[in-house]
Structures are given as structure tokens and as C-alpha cells.
Protein backbone atom coordinates (compact mmCIF):
# COMPACT_ATOMS: atom_id res chain seq x y z
CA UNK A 1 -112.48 -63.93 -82.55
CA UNK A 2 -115.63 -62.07 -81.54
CA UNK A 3 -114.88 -58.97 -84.25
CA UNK A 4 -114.30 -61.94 -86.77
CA UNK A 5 -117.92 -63.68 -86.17
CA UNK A 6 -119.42 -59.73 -86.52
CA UNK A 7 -117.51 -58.42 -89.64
CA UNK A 8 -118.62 -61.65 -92.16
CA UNK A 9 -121.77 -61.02 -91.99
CA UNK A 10 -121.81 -57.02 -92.29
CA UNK A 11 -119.78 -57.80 -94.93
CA UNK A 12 -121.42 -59.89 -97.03
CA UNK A 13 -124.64 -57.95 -96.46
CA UNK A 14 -122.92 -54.93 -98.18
CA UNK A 15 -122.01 -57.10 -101.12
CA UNK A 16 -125.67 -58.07 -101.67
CA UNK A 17 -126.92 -55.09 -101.50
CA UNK A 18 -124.70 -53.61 -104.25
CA UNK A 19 -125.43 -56.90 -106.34
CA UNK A 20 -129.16 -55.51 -105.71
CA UNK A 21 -128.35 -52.01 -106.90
CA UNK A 22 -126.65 -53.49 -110.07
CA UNK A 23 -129.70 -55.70 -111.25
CA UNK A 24 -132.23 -52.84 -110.70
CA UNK A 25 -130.00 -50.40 -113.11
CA UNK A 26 -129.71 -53.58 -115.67
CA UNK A 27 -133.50 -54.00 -115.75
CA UNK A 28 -134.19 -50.48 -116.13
CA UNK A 29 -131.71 -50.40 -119.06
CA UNK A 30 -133.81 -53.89 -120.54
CA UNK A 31 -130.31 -54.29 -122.16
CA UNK A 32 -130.79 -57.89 -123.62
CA UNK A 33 -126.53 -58.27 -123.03
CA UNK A 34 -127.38 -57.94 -119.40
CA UNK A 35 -129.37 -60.80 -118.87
CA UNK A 36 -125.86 -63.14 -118.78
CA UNK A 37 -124.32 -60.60 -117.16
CA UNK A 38 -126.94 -60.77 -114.19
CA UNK A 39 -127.34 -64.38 -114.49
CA UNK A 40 -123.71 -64.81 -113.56
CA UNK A 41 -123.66 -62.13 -111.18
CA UNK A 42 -126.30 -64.10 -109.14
CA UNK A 43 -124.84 -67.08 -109.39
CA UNK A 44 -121.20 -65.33 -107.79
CA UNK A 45 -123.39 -63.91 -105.60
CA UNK A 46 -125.42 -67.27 -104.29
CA UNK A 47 -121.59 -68.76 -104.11
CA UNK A 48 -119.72 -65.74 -102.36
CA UNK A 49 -123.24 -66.34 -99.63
CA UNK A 50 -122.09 -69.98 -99.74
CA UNK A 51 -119.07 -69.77 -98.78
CA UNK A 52 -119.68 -66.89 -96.31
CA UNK A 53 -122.22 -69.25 -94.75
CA UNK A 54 -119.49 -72.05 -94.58
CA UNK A 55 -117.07 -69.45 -93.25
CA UNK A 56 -119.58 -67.44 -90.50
CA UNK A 57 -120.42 -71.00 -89.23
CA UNK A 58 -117.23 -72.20 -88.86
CA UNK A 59 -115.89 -68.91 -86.95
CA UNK A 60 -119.40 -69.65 -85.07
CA UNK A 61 -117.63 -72.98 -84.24
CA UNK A 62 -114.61 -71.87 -82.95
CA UNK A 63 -115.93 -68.94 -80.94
CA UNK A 64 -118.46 -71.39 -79.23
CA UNK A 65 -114.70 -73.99 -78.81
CA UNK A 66 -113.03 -71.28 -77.38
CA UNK A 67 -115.89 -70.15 -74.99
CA UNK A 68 -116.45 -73.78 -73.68
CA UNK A 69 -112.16 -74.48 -73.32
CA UNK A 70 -111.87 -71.19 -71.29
CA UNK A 71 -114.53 -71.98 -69.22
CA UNK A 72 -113.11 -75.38 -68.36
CA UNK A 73 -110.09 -73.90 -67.83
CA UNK A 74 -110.97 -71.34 -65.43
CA UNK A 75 -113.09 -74.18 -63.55
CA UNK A 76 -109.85 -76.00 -63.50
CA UNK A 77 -107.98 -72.91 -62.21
CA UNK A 78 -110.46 -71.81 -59.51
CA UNK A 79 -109.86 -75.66 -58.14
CA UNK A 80 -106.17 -75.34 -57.80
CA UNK A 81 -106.67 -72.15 -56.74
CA UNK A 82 -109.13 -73.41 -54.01
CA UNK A 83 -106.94 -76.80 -53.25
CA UNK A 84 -103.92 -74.50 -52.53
CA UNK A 85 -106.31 -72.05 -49.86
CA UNK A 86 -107.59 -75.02 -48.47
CA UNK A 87 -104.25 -76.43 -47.46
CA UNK A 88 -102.57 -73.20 -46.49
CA UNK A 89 -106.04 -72.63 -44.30
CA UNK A 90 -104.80 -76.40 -43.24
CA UNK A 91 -101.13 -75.55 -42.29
CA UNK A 92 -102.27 -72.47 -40.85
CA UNK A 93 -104.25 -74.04 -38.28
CA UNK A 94 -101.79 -76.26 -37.53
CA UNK A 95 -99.07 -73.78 -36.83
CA UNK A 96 -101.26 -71.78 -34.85
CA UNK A 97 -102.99 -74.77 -32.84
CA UNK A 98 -99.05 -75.99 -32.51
CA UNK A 99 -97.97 -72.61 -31.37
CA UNK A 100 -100.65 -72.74 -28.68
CA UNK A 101 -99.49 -76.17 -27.21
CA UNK A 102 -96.24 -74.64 -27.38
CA UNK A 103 -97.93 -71.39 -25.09
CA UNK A 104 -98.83 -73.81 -22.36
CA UNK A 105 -96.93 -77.00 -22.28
CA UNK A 106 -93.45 -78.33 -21.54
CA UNK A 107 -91.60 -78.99 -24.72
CA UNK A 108 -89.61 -81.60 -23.07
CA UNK A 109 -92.19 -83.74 -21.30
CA UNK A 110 -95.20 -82.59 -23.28
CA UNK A 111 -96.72 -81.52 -19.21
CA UNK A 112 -97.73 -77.86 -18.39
CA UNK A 113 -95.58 -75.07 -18.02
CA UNK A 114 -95.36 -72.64 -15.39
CA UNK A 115 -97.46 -70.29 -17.20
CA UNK A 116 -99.91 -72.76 -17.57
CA UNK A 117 -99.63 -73.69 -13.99
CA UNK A 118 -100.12 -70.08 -12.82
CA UNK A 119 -102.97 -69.08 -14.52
CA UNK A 120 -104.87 -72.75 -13.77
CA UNK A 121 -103.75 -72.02 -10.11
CA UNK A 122 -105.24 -68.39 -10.05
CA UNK A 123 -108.68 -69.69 -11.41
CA UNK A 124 -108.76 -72.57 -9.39
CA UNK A 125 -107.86 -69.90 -5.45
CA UNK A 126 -110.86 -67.71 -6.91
CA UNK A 127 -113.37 -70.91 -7.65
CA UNK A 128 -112.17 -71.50 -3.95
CA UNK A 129 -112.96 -68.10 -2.87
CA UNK A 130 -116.61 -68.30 -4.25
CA UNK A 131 -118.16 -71.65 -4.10
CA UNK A 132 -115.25 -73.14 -1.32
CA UNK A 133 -115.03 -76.14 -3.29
CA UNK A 134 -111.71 -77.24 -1.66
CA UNK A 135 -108.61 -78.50 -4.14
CA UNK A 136 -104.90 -79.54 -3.18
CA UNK A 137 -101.62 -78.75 -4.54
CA UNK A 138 -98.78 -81.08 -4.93
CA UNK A 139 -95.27 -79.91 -5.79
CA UNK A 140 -92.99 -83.16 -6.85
CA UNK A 141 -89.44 -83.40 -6.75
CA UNK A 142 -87.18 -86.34 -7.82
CA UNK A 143 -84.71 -87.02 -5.27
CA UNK A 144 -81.33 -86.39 -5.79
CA UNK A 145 -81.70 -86.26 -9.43
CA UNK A 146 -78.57 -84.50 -10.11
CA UNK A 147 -76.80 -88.03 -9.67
CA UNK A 148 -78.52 -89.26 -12.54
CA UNK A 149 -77.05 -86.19 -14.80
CA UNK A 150 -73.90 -86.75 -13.26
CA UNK A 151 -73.79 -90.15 -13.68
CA UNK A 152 -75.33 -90.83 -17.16
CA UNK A 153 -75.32 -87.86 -18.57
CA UNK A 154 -77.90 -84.82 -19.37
CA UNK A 155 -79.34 -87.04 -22.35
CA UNK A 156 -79.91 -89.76 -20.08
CA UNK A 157 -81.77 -87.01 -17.18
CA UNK A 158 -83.96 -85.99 -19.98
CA UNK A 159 -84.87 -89.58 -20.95
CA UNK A 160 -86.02 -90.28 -17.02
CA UNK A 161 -87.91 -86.71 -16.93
CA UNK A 162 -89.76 -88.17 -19.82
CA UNK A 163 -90.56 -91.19 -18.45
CA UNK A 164 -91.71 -89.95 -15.28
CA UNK A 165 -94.04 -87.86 -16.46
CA UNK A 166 -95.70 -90.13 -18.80
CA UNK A 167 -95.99 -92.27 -16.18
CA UNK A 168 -97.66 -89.88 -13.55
CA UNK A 169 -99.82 -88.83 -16.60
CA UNK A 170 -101.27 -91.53 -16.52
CA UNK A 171 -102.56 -91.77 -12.77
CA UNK A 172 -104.09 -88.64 -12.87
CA UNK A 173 -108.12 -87.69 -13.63
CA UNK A 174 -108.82 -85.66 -16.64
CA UNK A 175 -109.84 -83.09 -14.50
CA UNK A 176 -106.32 -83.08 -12.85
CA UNK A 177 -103.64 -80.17 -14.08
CA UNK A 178 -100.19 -81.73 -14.48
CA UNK A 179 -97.20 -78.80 -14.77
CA UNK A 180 -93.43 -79.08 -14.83
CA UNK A 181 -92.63 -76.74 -12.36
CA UNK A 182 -89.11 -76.27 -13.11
CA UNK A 183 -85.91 -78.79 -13.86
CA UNK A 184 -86.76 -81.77 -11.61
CA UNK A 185 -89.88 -80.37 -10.14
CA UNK A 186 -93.59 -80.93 -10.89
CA UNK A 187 -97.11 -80.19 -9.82
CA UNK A 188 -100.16 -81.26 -9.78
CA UNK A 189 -103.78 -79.08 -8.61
CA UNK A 190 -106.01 -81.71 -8.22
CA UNK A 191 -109.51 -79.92 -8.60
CA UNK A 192 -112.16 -80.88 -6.19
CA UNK A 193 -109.84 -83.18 -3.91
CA UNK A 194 -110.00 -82.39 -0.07
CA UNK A 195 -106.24 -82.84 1.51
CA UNK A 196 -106.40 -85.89 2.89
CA UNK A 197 -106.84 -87.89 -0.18
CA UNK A 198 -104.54 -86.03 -2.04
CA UNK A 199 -102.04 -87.12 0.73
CA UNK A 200 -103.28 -90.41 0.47
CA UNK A 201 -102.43 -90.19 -3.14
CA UNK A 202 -99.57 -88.64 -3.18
CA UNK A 203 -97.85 -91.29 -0.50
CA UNK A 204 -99.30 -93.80 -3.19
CA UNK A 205 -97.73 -92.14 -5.74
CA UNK A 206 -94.15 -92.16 -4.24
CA UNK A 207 -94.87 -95.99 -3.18
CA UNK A 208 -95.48 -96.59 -7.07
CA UNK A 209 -93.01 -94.00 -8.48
CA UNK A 210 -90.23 -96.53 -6.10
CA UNK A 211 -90.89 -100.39 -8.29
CA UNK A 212 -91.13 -98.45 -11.88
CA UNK A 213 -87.77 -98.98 -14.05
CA UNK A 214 -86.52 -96.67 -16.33
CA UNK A 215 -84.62 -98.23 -19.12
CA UNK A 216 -81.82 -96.24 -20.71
CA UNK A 217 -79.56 -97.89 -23.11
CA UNK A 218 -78.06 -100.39 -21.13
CA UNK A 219 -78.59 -98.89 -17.83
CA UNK A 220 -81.38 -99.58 -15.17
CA UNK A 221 -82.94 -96.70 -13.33
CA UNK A 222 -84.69 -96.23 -9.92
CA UNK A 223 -86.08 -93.00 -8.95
CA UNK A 224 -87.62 -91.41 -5.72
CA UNK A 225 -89.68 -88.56 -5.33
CA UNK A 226 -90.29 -86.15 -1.78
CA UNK A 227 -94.12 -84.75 -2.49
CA UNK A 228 -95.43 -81.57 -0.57
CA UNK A 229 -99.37 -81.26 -0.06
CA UNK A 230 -101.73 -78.03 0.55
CA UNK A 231 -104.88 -76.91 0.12
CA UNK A 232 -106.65 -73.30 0.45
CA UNK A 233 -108.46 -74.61 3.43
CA UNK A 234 -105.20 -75.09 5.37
CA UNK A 235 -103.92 -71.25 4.89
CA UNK A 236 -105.31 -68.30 6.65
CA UNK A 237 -104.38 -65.98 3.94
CA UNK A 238 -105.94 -67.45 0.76
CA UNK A 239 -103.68 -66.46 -2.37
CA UNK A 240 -101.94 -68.46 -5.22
CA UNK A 241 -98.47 -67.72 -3.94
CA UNK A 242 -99.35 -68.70 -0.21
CA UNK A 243 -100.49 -71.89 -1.21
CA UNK A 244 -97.31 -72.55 -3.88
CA UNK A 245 -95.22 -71.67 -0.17
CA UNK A 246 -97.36 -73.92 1.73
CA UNK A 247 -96.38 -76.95 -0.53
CA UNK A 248 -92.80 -76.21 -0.53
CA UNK A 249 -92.53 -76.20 3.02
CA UNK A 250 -94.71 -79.35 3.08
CA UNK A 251 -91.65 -80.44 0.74
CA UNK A 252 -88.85 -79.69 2.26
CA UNK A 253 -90.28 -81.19 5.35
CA UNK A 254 -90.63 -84.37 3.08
CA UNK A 255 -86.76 -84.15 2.07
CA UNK A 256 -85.77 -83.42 5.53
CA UNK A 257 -87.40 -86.59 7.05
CA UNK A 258 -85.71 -88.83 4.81
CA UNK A 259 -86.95 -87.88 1.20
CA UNK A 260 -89.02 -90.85 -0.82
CA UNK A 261 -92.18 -89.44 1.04
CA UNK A 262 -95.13 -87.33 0.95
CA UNK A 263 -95.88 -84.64 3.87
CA UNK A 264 -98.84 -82.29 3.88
CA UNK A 265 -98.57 -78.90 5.32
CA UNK A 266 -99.55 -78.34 8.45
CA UNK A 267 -99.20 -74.80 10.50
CA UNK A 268 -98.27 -76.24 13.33
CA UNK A 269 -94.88 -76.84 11.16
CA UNK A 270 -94.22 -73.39 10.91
């Protein structure tokens, strides 16, 4: 199109100036026969301009169409183009912001997992260490839960796992780490929380935990839970692991005093 617009006029400036060249040698012949001749030669040459006026304008036209519909069409393209980054910079964050919850919570209940839990626990001992801002540690475990598998069904245990920890989900502060610790077991590190009311809390917890129902189907659930309690303050050697042993002793001495209780660790018990 471009070559088009720049060849019509060349072109029709070489035709002139040979038209030119013609009348000079006519004049200088003063042939009176030449006078008709030139006459019509100007007149094919003020049409063949004309038309080549007509003709350059119109290619004009077109060049200037095509210019304007390419533009609009690469505007239109860059916008898809830039819809389709924007939603695959979308999905992208969504995947990864997914695959992150996936890094540090229970896929099941939608708590903490241990990983979670152990790195939360490790930050928490060396806070302790530094400023001594005393927290506790509660391990949970449903009592005799296996019954319920046995009973119901796996389906069914999954169902009450669920429910339970919604429901201690929402008893706890903001502040307050919530982990599944493993099949029927939980924790909680309750940050800034001296022992004695997280005892005090946790004994209202398993008060509480005992009126909830659990609806399955058809069936009617009741669960327990046995709750051991520590805290850095209690333990002479201050590391994570100590005080995850410290509340499993405290829990076992729960389950072995009846269950449906919560017992804080003591070293006396040792």
C-alpha cells in the first residue's frame, strides 16, 4: 500500500515532464499543425493529472483506513492480551496462596499441622527465653474415639473431627495457635496465658466439649476429651520437645484419672 501511494505521483511527474519537453520542441518548430496537436496534448495531460489526483487521493484514503483499522486492532489485541496476564497473574496467586494454606494447615479440619505447630512452638520457647513472657500448651485428645470409627464408620470419625474443631475454633483468641496434632489429637499454645488459666480453660473446655451434639445422618454423638497443660515456667530444662513431653504426661495423667478432664503438669508427678 505504502509503494502504491509513492509510485503515482513519481509517475505522473515523469509524464509531465515529457509533455513539457514535447511543447518546447513544437514551439521551436512554430509548426502551425502543432498547435492542435499541443492543445490536445494538454488537455490528456490536465485529464491523466485528474485522474491521478482522484487515484493518489483515494490510495491516500485507504492507506490512512488501513493505518487507523490496524491500530484498533492491535489496541484490541494488547487488551486480550492483557485480560489473559491479568487472570493467569489471578490464578497464579491463588494456587500459590492455596498451596501455602496447604504448607501449614490440616486438610481435613482446616486447623494447623504439625509443621505449623512446630515452628509456632519453637518461636513461641525462644520469645520465652528472652522477654519470659510465660505461654501454655494444651495437647487434646478425644476419648475413646476409636468407638466412633468402629461404630459408624471412618466417614462418620471424620465428620466429628470436623465438628470438633470448628467448634474449639471458635473459643479460642486470635492470638491463640490451634494444630491437629495427629489422628484424634490437638493442640493449642495459647500465647501470653500463665498456667493456671489455661487450666481453668481447658477444664471449661472439656465441661463444654461434654453438652455439644454432633449430628451425623441419623445418629446422635457425644464426645469427651482428656486435656494435658504446661508451660515453660513449669520445666527446668526449657526446650520445645520438653514442654510437648510435659503435656503428654499431664495427659495421660488426665486419661488415667478417669479421662473427660483436664490435668496440668506438675513435677511432683514425675
Amino acid at each position: 500500500m505504502s509503494s502504491v501511494v509513492i509510485v503515482i505521483p513519481i509517475f505522473f511527474f515523469i509524464v509531465l515532464a515529457g509533455m513539457s519537453l514535447y511543447w518546447q520542441h513544437e514551439l521551436v518548430n512554430n509548426d502551425p499543425l502543432s498547435v492542435n496537436s499541443l492543445m490536445l496534448v494538454h488537455a490528456g495531460v490536465v485529464i491523466l493529472l485528474s485522474l491521478g489526483h482522484v487515484v493518489f487521493l483515494t490510495q491516500i484514503r485507504r492507506y490512512i483506513n488501513h493505518l487507523v483499522e490496524s491500530r484498533d486492532n492491535n489496541h484490541l489485541l494488547a487488551q486480550q492480551k492483557t485480560a489473559i496476564l491479568r487472570e493467569e497473574i489471578r490464578q497464579h496467586k491463588a494456587a500459590r496462596s492455596e498451596l501455602q494454606r496447604l504448607a501449614t494447615h490440616d486438610q481435613l479440619t482446616g486447623a494447623r499441622n504439625r509443621r505449623h505447630f512446630r515452628d509456632t512452638l519453637i518461636s513461641e520457647i525462644e520469645r520465652y527465653k528472652r522477654y519470659r513472657n510465660d505461654f501454655s500448651l494444651l495437647i487434646i485428645d478425644l476419648d475413646n474415639f476409636q468407638n466412633i470409627n468402629e461404630l459408624y464408620g471412618h466417614d462418620c470419625g471424620d465428620f466429628v473431627l470436623q465438628k470438633f474443631a470448628q467448634y474449639i475454633q471458635k473459643n479460642l483468641r486470635q492470638s491463640d495457635v490451634f494444630v491437629r496434632y495427629g489422628g484424634q489429637e490437638f493442640a493449642i499454645i495459647a500465647t501470653s496465658t500463665e498456667v493456671d488459666s489455661a487450666t481453668r480453660f481447658a477444664n471449661n473446655l472439656c465441661q463444654s466439649i461434654e453438652t455439644q451434639a454432633i449430628h451425623y445422618e441419623t445418629t446422635t454423638i457425644h464426645v469427651t476429651v482428656s486435656i494435658g497443660v504446661a508451660s515453660p515456667s513449669l520445666i527446668d530444662e526449657i526446650s520445645s520437645q520438653n514442654l510437648v513431653n510435659a503435656s503428654e504426661s499431664a495427659l495421660r495423667q488426665a486419661k488415667q484419672l478417669g479421662r473427660n478432664q483436664a490435668w496440668c503438669f506438675s513435677k511432683q508427678s514425675q
